[in-house]
N, C-alpha and C. Protein backbone atom coordinates (compact mmCIF):
# COMPACT_ATOMS: atom_id res chain seq x y z
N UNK A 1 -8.40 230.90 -71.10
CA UNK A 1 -7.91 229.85 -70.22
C UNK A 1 -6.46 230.12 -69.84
N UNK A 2 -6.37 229.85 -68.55
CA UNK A 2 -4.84 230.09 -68.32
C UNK A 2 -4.33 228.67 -67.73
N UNK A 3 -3.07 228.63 -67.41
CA UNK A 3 -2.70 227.49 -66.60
C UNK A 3 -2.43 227.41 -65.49
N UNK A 4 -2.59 226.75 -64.34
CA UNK A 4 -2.50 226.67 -63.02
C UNK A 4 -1.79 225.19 -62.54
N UNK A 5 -0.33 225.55 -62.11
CA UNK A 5 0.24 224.46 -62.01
C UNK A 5 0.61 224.30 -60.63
N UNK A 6 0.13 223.46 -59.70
CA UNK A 6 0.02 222.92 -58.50
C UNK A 6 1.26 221.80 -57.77
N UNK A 7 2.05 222.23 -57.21
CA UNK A 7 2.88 221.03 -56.00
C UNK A 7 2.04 220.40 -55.56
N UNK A 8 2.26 219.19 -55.63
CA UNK A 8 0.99 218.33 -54.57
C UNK A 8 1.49 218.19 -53.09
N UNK A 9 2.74 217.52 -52.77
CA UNK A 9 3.03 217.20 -51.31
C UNK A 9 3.15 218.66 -50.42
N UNK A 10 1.97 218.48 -49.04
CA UNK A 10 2.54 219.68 -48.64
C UNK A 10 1.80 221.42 -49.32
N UNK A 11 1.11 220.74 -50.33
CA UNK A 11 0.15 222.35 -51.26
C UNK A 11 -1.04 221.70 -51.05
N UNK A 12 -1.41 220.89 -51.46
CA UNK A 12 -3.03 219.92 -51.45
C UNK A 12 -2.84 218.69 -50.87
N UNK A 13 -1.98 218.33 -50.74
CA UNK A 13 -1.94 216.36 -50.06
C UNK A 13 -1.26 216.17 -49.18
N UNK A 14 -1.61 215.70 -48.46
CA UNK A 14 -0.43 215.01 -47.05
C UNK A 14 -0.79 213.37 -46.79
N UNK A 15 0.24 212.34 -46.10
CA UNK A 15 0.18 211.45 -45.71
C UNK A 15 -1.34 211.20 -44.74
N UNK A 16 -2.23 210.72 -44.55
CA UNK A 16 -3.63 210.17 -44.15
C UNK A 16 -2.88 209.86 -42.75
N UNK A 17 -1.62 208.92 -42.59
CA UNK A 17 -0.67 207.69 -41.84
C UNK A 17 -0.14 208.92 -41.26
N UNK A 18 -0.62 210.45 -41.16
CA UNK A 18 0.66 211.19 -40.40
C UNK A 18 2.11 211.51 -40.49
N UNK A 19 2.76 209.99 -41.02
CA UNK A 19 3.97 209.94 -41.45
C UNK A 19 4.71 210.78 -42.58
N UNK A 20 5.55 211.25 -42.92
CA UNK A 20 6.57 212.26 -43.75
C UNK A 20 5.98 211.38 -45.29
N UNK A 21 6.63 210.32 -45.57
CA UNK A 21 5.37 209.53 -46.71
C UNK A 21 4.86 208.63 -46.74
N UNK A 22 4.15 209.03 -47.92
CA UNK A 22 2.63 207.86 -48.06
C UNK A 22 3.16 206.70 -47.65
N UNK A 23 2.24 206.06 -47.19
CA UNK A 23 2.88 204.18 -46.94
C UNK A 23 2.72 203.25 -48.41
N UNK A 24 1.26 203.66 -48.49
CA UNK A 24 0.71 203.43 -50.05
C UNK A 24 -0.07 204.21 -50.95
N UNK A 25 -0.59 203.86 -52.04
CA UNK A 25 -1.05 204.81 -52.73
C UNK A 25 -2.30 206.08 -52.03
N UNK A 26 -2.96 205.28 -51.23
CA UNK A 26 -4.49 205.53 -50.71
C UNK A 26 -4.16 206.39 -49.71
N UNK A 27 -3.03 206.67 -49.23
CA UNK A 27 -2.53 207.03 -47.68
C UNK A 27 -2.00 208.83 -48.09
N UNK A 28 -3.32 209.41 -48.35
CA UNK A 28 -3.36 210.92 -48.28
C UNK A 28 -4.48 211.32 -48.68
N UNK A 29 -4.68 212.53 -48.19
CA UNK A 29 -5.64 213.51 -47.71
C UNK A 29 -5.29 214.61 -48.19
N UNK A 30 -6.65 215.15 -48.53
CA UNK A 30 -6.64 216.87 -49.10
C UNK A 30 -6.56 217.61 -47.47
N UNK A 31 -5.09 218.26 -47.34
CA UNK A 31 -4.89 219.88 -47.03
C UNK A 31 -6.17 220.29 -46.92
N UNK A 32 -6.86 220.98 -45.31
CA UNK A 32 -8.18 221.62 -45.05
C UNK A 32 -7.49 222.52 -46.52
N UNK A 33 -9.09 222.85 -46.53
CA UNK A 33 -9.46 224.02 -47.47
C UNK A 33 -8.57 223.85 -48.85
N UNK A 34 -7.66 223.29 -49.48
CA UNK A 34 -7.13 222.47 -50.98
C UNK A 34 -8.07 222.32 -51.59
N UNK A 35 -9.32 221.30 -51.61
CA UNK A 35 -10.57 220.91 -52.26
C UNK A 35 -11.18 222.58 -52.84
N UNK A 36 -11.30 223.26 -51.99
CA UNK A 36 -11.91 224.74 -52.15
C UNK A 36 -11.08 225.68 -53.14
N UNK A 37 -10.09 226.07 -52.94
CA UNK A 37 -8.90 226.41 -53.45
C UNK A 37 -8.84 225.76 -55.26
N UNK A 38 -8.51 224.77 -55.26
CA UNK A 38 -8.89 223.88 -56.13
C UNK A 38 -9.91 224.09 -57.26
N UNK A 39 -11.05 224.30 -56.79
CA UNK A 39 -12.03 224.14 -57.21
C UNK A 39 -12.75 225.50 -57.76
N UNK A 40 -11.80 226.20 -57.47
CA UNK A 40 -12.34 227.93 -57.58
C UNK A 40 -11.99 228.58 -58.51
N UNK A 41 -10.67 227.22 -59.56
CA UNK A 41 -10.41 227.60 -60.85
C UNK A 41 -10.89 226.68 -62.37
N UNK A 42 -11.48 225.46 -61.47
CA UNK A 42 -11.99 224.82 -62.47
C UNK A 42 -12.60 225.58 -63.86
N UNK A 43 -13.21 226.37 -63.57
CA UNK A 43 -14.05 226.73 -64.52
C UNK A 43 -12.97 227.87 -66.17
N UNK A 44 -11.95 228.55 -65.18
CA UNK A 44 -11.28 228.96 -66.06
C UNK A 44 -9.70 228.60 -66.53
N UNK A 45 -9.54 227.53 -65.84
CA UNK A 45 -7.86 227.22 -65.62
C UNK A 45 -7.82 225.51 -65.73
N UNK A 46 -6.51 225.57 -66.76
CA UNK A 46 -6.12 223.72 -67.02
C UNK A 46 -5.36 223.92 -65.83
N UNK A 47 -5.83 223.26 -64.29
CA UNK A 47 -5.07 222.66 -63.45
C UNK A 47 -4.42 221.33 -63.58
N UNK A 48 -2.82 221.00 -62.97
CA UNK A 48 -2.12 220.46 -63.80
C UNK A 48 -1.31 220.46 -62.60
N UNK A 49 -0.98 219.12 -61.83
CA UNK A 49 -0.03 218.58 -60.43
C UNK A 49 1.52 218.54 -60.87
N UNK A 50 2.63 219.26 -60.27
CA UNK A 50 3.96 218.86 -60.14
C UNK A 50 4.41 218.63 -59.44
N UNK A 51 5.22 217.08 -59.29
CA UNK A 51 5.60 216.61 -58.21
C UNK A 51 7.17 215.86 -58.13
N UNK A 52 8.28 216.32 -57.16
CA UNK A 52 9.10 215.74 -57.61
C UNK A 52 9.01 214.58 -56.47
N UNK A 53 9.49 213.49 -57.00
CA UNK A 53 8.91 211.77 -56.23
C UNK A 53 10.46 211.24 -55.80
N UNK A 54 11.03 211.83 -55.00
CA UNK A 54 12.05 211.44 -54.66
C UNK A 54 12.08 209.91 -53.79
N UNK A 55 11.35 209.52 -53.15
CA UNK A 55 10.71 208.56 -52.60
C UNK A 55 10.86 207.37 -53.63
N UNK A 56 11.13 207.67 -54.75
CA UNK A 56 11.01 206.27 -56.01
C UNK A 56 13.06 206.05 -55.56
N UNK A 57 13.66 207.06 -56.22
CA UNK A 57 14.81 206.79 -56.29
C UNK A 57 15.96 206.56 -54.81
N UNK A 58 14.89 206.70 -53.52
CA UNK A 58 15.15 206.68 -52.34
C UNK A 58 14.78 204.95 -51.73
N UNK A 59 14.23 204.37 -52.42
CA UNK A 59 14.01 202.85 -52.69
C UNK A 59 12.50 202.70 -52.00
N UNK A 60 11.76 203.87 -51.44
CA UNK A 60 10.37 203.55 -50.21
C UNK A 60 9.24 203.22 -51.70
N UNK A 61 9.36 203.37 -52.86
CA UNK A 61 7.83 203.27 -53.38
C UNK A 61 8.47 202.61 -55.11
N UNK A 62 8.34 201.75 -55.58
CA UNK A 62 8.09 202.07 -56.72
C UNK A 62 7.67 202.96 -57.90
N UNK A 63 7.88 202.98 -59.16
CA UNK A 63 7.21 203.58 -60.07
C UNK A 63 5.81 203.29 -60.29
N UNK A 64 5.51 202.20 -60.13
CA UNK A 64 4.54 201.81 -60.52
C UNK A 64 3.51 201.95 -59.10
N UNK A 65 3.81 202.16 -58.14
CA UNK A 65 3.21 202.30 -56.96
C UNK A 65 3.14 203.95 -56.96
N UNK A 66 4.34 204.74 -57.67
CA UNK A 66 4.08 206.21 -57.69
C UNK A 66 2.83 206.56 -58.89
N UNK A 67 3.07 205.63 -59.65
CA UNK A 67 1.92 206.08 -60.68
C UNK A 67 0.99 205.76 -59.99
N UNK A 68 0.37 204.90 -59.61
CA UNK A 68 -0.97 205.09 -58.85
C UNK A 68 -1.53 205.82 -57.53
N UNK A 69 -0.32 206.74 -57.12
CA UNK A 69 -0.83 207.23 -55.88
C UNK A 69 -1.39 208.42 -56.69
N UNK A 70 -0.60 208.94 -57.54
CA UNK A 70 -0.47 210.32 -58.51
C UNK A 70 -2.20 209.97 -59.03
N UNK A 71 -2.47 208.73 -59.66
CA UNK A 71 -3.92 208.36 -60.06
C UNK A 71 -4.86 208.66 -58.89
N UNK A 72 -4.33 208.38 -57.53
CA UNK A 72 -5.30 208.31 -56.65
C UNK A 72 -5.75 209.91 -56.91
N UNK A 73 -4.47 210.59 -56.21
CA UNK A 73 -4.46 211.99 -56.16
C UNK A 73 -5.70 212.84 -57.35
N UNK A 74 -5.67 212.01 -58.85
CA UNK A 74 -6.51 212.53 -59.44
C UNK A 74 -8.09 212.53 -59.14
N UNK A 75 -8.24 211.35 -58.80
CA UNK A 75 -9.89 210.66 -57.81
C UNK A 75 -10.33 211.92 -56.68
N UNK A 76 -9.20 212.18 -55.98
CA UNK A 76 -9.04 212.94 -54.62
C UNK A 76 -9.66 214.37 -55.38
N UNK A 77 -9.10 215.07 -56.44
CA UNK A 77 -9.15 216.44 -57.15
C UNK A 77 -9.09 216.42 -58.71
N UNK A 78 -10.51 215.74 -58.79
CA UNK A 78 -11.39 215.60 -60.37
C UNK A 78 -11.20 217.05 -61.44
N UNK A 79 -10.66 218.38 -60.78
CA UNK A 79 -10.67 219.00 -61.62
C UNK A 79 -8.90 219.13 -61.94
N UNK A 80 -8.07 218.22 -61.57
CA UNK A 80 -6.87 218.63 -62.03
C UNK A 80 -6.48 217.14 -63.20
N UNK A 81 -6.14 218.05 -64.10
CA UNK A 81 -5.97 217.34 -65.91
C UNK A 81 -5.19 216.21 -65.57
N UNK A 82 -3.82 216.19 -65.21
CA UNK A 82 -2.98 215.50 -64.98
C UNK A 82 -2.25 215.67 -64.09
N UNK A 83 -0.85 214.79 -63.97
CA UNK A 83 0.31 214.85 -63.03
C UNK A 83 1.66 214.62 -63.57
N UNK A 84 2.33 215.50 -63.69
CA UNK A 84 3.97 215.26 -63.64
C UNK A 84 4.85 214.97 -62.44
N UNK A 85 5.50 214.04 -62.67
CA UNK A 85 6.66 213.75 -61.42
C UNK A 85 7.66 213.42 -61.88
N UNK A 86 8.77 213.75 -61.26
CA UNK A 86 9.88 213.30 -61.37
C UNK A 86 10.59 212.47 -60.42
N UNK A 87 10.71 211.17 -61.11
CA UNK A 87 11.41 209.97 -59.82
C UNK A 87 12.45 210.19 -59.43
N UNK A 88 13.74 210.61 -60.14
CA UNK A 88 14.94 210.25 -59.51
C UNK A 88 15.61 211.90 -59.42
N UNK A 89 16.36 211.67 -58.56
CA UNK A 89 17.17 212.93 -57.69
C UNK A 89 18.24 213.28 -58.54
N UNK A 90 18.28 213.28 -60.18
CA UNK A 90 19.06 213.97 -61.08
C UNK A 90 18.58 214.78 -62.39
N UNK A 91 16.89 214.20 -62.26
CA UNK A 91 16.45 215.46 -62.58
C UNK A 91 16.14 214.90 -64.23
N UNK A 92 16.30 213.92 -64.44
CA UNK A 92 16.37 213.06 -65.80
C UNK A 92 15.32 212.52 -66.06
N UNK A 93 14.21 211.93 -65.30
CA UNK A 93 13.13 211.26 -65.54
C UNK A 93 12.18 211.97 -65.87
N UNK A 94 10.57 211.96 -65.97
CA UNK A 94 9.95 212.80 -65.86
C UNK A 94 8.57 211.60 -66.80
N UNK A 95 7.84 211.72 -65.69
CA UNK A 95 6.26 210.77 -65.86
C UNK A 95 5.06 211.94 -66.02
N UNK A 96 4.11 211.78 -67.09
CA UNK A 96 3.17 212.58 -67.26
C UNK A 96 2.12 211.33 -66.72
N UNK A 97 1.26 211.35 -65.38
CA UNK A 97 -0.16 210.90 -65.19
C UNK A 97 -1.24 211.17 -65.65
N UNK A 98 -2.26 210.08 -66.03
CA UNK A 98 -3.74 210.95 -66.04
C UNK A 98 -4.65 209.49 -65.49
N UNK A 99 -5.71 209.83 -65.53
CA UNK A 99 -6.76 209.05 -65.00
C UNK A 99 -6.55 207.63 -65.30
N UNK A 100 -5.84 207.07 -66.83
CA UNK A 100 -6.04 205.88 -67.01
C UNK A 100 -4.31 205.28 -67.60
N UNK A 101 -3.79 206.34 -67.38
CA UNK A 101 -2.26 206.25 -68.41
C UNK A 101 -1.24 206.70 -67.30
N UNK A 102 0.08 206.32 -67.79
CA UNK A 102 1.44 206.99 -67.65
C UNK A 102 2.20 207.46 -68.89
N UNK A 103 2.47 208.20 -69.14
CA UNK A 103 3.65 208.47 -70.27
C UNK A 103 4.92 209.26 -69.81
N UNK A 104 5.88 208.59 -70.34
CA UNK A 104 6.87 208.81 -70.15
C UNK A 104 7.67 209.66 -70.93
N UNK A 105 8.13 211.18 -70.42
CA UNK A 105 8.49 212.20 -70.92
C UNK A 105 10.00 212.51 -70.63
N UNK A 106 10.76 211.00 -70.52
CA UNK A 106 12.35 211.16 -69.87
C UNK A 106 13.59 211.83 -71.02
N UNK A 107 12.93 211.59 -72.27
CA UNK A 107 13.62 212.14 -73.90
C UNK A 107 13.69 213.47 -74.09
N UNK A 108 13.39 214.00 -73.54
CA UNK A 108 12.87 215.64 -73.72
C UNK A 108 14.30 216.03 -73.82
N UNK A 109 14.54 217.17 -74.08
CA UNK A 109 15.27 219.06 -74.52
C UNK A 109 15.58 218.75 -72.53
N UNK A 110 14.60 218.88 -71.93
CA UNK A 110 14.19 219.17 -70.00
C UNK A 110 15.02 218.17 -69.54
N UNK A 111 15.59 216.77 -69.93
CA UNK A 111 16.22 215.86 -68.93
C UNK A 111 16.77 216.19 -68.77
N UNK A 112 17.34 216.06 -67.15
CA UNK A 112 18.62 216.58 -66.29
C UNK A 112 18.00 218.00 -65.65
N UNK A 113 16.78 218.90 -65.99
CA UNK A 113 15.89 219.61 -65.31
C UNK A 113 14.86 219.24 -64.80
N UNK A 114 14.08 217.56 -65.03
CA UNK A 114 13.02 218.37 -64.28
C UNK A 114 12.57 217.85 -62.69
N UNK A 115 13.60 217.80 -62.01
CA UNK A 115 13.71 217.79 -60.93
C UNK A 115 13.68 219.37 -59.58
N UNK A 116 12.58 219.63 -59.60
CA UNK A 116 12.48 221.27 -58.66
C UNK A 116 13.78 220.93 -58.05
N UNK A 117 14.46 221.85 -57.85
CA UNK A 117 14.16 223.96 -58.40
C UNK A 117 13.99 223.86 -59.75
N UNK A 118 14.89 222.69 -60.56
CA UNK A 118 14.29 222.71 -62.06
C UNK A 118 13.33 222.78 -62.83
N UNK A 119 13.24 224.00 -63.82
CA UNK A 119 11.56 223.94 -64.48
C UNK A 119 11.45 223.13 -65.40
N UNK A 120 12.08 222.13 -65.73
CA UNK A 120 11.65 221.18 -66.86
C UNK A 120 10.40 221.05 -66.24
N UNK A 121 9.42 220.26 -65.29
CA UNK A 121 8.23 220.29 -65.58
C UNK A 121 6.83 221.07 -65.87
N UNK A 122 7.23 222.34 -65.14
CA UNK A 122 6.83 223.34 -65.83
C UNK A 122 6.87 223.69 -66.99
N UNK A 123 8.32 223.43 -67.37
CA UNK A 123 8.08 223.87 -68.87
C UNK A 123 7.79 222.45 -70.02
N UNK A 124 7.47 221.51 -69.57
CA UNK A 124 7.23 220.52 -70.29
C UNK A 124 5.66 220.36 -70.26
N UNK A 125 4.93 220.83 -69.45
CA UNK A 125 3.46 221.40 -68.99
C UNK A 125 3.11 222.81 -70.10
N UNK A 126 4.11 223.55 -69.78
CA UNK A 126 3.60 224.77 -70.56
C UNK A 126 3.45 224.29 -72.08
N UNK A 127 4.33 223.40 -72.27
CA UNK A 127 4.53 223.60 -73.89
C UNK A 127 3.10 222.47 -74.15
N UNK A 128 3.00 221.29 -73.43
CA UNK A 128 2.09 220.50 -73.40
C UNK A 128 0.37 221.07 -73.68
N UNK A 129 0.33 222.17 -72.98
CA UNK A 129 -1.14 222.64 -72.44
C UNK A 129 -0.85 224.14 -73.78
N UNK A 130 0.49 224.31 -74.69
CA UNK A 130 0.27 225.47 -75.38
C UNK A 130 0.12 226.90 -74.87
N UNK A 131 0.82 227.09 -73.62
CA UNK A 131 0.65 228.53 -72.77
C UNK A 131 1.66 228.79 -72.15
N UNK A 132 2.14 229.92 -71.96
CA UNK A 132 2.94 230.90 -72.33
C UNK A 132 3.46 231.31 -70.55
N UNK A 133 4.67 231.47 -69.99
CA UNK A 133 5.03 232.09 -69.04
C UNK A 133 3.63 233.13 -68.65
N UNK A 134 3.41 233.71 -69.19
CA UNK A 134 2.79 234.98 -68.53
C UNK A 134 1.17 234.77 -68.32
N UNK A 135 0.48 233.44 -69.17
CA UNK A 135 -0.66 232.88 -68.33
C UNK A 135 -0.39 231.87 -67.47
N UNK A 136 0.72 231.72 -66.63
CA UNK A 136 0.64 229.93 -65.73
C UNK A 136 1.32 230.75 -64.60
N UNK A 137 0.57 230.03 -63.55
CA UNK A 137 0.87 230.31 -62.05
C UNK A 137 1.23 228.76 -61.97
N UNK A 138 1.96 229.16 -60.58
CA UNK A 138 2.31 227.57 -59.88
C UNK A 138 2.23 228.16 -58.43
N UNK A 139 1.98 227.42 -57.62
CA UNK A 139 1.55 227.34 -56.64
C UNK A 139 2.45 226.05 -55.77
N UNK A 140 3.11 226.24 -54.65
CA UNK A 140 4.03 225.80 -53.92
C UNK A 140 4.53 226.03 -52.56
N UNK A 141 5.21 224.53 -51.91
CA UNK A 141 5.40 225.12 -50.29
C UNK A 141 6.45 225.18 -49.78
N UNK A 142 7.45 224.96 -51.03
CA UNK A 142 8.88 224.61 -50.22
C UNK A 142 9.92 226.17 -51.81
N UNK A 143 11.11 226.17 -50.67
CA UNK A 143 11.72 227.04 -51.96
C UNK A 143 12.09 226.47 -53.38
N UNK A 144 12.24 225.55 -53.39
CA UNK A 144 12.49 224.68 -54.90
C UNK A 144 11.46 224.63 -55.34
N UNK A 145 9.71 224.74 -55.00
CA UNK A 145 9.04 225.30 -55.97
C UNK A 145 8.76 226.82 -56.53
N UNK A 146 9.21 227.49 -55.77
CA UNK A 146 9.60 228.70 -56.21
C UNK A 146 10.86 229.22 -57.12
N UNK A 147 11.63 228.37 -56.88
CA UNK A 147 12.65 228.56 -57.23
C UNK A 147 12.56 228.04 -58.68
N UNK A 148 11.64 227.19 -58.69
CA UNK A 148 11.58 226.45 -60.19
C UNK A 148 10.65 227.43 -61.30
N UNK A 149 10.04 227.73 -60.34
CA UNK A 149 8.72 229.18 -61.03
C UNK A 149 9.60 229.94 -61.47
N UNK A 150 10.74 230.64 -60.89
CA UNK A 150 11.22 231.50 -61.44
C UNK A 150 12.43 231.71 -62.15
N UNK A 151 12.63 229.89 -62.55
CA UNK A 151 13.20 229.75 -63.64
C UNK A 151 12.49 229.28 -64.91
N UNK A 152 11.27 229.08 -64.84
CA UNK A 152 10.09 228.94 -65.70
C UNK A 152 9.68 230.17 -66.79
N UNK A 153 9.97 231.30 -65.45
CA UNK A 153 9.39 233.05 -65.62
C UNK A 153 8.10 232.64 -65.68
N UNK A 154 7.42 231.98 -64.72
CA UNK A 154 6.21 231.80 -64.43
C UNK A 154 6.09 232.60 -62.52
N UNK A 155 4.48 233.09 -62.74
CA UNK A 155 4.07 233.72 -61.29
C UNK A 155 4.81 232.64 -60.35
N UNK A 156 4.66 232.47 -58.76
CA UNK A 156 4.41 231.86 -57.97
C UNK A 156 4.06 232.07 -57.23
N UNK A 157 3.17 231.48 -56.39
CA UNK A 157 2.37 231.90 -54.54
C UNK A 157 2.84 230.52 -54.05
N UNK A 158 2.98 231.22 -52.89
CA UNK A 158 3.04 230.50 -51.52
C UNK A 158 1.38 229.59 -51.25
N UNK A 159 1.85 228.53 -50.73
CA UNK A 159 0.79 227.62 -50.87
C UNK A 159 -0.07 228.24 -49.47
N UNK A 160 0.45 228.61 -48.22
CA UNK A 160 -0.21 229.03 -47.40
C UNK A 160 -0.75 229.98 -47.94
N UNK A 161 -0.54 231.15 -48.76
CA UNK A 161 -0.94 232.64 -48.98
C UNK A 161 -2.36 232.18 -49.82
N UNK A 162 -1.97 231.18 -51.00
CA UNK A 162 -2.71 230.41 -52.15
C UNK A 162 -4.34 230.11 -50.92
N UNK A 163 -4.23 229.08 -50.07
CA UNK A 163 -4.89 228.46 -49.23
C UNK A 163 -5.85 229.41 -48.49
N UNK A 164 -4.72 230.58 -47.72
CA UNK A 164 -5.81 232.06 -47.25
C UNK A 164 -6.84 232.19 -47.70
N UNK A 165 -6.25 232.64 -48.73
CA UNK A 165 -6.65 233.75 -49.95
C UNK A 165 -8.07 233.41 -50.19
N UNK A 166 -8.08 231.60 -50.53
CA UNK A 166 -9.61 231.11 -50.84
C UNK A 166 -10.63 230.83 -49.76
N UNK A 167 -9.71 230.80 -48.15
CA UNK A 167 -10.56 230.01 -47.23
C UNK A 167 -11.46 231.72 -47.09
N UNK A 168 -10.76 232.92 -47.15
CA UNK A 168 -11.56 234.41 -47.06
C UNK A 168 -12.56 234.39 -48.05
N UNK A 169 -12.30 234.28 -49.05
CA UNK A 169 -12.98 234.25 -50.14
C UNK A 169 -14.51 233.75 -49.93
N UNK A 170 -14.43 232.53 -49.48
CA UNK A 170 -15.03 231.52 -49.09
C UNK A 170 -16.59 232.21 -47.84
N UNK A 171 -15.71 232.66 -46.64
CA UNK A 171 -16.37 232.68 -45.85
C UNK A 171 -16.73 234.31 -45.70
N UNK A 172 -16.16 235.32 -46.94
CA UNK A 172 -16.88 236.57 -47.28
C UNK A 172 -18.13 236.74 -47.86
């Protein structure tokens, strides 16, 4: 088993409303071909969402409105374990999601990282899931998730390259 750690905004999800963000929890859609992509590692990989939620500390959403979009997001893509986000724009917070919970991972060694480019959530994932830089990919669309990969010393792909890669796959 390896780990496969996923950006959601922009890699697999976009606003439903068109708009830059969600309005509410329900208000996004799987990225054509994400579901596929997705789904092509279930079988050998703990997939596992990182998201930084700037939108909480920007005043548009609550926490408690971010925890349930992150829940929705799980409904949306049944094979990904959980969700990390980080609310506020210093990099200090840090929420672990899953289907029925929030826990709050703001105590960590990582506060004050895990805000991308920062790998605190990566590396609060790696240590979580027990795996090692050299089995976990992350997958991302902007340079601060790259940038966070490779302060992780974890792989990274480009979410378009990621997306290709499976829609060929697919229709070979």
């Amino acid at each position: 088993m390896s780990l496969l750690l996923l950006d959601l905004d922009g890699t697999i999800r976009e606003p439903l409303s068109g708009k830059q963000y969600f309005q509410h929890p329900q208000d996004q859609q799987i990225i054509a071909g994400a579901d596929i992509a997705v789904s092509a590692y279930k079988d050998d990989w703990i997939i596992v969402g990182i998201s930084n939620q700037g939108g909480v500390a920007a005043g548009y959403k609550s926490i408690q409105e971010c925890i349930k979009e992150q829940q929705y997001t799980l409904e949306l893509f049944p094979e990904l374990r959980e969700i990390y986000f980080c609310p506020d724009f210093e990099g200090k917070k840090c929420f672990r999601v899953t289907r029925h919970n929030a826990h709050n991972h703001s105590k960590t060694n990582w506060s004050g990282y895990y805000r991308k480019p920062g790998a605190g959530m990566l590396q609060l994932a790696m240590v979580r899931h027990k795996h090692t830089p050299e089995n976990t990919r992350y997958v991302g669309d902007r340079p601060e998730d790259e940038a966070a990969a490779h302060r992780a010393g974890v792989l990274f792909q480009w979410a378009v390259d990621w997306l290709k890669q499976h829609q060929a796959t697919m229709s070979s």
